[in-house]
Protein backbone atom coordinates (compact mmCIF):
# COMPACT_ATOMS: atom_id res chain seq x y z
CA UNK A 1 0.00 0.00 0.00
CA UNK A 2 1.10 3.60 -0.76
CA UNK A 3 1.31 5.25 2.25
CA UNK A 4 1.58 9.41 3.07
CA UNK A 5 3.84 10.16 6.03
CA UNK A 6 1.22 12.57 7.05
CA UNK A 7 -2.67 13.01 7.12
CA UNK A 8 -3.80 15.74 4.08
CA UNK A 9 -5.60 18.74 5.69
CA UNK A 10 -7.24 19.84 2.35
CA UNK A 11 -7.48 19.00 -1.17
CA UNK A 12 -5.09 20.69 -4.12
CA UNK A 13 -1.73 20.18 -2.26
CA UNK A 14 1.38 17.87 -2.36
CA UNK A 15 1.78 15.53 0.21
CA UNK A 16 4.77 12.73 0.59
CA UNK A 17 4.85 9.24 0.55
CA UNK A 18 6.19 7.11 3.21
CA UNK A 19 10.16 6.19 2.95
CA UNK A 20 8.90 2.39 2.85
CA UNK A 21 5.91 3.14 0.01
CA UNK A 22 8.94 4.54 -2.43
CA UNK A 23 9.94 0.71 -3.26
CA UNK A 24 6.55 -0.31 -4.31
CA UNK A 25 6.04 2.53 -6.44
CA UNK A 26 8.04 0.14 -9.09
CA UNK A 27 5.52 -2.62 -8.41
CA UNK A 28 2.77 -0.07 -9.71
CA UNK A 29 5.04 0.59 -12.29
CA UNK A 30 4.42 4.43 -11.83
CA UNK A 31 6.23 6.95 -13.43
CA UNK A 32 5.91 10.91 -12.68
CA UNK A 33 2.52 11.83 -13.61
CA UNK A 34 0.82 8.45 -13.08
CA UNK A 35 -2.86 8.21 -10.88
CA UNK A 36 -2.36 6.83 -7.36
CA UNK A 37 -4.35 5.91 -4.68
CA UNK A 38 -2.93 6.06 -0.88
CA UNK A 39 -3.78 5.89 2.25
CA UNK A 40 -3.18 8.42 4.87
CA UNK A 41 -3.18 6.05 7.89
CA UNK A 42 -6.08 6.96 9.70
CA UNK A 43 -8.63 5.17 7.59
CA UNK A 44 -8.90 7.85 4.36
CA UNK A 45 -8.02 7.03 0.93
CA UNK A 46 -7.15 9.80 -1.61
CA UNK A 47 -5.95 9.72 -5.54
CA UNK A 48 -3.36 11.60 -6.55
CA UNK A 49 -1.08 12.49 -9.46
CA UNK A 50 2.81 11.56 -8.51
CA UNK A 51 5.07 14.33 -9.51
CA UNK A 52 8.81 13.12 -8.90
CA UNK A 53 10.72 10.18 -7.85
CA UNK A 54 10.77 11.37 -4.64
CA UNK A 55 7.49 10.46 -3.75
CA UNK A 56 5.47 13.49 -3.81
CA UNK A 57 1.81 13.18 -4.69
CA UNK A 58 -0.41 16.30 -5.80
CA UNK A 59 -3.59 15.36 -4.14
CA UNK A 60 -7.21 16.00 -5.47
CA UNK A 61 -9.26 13.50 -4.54
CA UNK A 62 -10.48 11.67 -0.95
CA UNK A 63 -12.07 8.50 -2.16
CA UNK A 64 -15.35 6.82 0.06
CA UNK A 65 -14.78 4.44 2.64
CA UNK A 66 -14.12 0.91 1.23
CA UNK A 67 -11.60 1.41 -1.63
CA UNK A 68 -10.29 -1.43 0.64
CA UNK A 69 -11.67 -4.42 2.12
CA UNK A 70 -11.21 -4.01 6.35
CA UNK A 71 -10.65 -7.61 6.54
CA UNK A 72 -7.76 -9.25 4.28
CA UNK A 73 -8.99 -11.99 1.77
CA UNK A 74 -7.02 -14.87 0.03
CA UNK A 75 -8.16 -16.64 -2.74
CA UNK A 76 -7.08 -19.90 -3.68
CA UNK A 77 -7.81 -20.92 -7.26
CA UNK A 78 -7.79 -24.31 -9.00
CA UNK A 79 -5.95 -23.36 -12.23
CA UNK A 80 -8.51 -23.28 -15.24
CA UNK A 81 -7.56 -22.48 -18.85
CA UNK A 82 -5.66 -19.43 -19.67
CA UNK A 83 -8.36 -16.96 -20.70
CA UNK A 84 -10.20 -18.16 -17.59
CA UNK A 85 -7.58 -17.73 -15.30
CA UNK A 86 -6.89 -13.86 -16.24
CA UNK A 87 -10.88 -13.96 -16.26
CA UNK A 88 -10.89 -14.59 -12.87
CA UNK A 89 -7.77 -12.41 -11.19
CA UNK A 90 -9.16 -9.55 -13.03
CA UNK A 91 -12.39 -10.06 -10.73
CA UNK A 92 -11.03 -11.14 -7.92
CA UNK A 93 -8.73 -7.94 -7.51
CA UNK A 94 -12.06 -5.98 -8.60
CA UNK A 95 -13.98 -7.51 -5.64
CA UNK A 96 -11.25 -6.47 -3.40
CA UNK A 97 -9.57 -9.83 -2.80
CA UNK A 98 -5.73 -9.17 -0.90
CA UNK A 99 -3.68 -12.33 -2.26
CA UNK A 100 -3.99 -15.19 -4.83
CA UNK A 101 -2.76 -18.83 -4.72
CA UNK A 102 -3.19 -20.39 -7.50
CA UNK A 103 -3.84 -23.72 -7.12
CA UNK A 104 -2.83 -27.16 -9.07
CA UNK A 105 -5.34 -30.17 -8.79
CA UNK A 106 -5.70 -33.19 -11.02
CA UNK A 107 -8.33 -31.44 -13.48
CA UNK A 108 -6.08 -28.08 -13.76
CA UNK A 109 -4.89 -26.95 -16.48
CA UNK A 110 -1.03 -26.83 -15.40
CA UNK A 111 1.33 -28.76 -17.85
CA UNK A 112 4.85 -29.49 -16.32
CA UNK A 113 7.56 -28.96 -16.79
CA UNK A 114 9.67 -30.82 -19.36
CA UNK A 115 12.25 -32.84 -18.07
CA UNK A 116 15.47 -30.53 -17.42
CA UNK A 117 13.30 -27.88 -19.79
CA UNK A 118 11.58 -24.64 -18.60
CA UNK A 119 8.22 -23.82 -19.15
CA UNK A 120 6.74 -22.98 -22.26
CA UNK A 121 4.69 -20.35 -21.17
CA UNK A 122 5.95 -18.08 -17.95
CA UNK A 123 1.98 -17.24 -16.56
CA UNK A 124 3.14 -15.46 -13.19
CA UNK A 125 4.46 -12.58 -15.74
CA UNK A 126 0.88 -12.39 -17.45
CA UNK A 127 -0.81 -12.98 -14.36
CA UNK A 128 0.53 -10.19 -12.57
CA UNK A 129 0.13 -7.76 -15.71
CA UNK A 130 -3.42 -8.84 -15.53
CA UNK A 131 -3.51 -7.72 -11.66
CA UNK A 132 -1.76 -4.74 -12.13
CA UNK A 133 -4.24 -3.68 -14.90
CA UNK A 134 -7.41 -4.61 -12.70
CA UNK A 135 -5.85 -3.03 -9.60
CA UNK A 136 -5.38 0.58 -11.34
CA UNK A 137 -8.51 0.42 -13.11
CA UNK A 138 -10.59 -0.03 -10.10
CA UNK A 139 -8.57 2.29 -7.96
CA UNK A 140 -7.21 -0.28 -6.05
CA UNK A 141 -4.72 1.07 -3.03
CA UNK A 142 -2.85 -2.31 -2.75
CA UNK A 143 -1.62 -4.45 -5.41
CA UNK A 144 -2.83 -8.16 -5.09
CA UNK A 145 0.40 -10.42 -4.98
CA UNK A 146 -0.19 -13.63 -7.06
CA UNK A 147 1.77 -16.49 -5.37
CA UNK A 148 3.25 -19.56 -7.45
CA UNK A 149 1.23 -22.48 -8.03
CA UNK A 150 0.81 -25.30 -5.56
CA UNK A 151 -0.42 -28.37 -5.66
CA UNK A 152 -3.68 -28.85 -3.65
CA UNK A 153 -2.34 -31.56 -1.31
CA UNK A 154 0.65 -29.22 -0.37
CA UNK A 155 -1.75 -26.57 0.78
CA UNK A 156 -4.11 -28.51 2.76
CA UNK A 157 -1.11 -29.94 4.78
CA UNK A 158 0.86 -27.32 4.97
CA UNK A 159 0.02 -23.41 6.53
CA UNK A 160 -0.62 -21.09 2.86
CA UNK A 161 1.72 -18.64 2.62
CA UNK A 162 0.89 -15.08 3.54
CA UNK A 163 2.67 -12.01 2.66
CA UNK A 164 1.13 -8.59 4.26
């Protein structure tokens, strides 16, 4: 989440981003002009236009309640055919889900690995194109990480990983 170091007192003013919020800046892949939403750590969400590297933010907009969910939600999905797949992360980051595991089961539609070979097809790439897209269409403060595929039995037995 993009974070201001302090509370905005009004509309139509710069404000600063949070030493720590600078790094994810690159996951948004936002350059100086791009739409941002933050947070300004007492429950308010505002967009804003970045104007530097620096982390400044020209603010003129406080979004309604809810832009995020209060509660943190993690999807696990059984991994259908391609087009599905980007079907569904683009509404599960629209419905405000946190974190997706995708998951592998007998009737998904994961192929292997050859032997010694690398995939054909490298779907965390597209996959998290296709959550960044969703995420700044929708306003989204936080970026939805998509974990790599497990199999089912791995995740039932073992704690799912969580990264807030």
């Amino acid at each position: 989440m993009l974070c201001l170091t302090d509370p905005p007192t009004g509309l139509e003013q710069a404000a600063c981003l949070t030493p720590d919020s600078l790094p994810r800046l690159a996951q948004w892949q936002a350059r100086v002009g791009s739409l941002l939403t933050v947070f300004d750590g007492q429950g308010g969400y505002y967009r804003g236009r970045l104007l530097d590297e620096a982390g400044n933010i020209h603010l003129f907009q406080r979004l309604p309640a809810g832009v995020e969910p209060l509660a943190p939600r993690l999807l696990w999905q059984a991994i259908p055919d391609k087009e599905r797949m980007l079907w569904i992360i683009q509404k599960a980051v629209e419905l405000g889900v946190g974190e997706i595991q995708p998951v592998m089961t007998q009737h998904s539609n994961h192929q292997p690995r050859p032997q010694g070979g690398k995939p054909s097809q490298d779907k965390s790439t597209i996959w998290a194109k296709t959550a960044l897209e969703a995420a700044r269409q929708c306003r989204r403060a936080i970026l939805p990480p998509i974990h790599p595929p497990l199999p089912l039995s791995h995740l039932l037995t073992h704690r799912p990983p969580h990264h807030h």
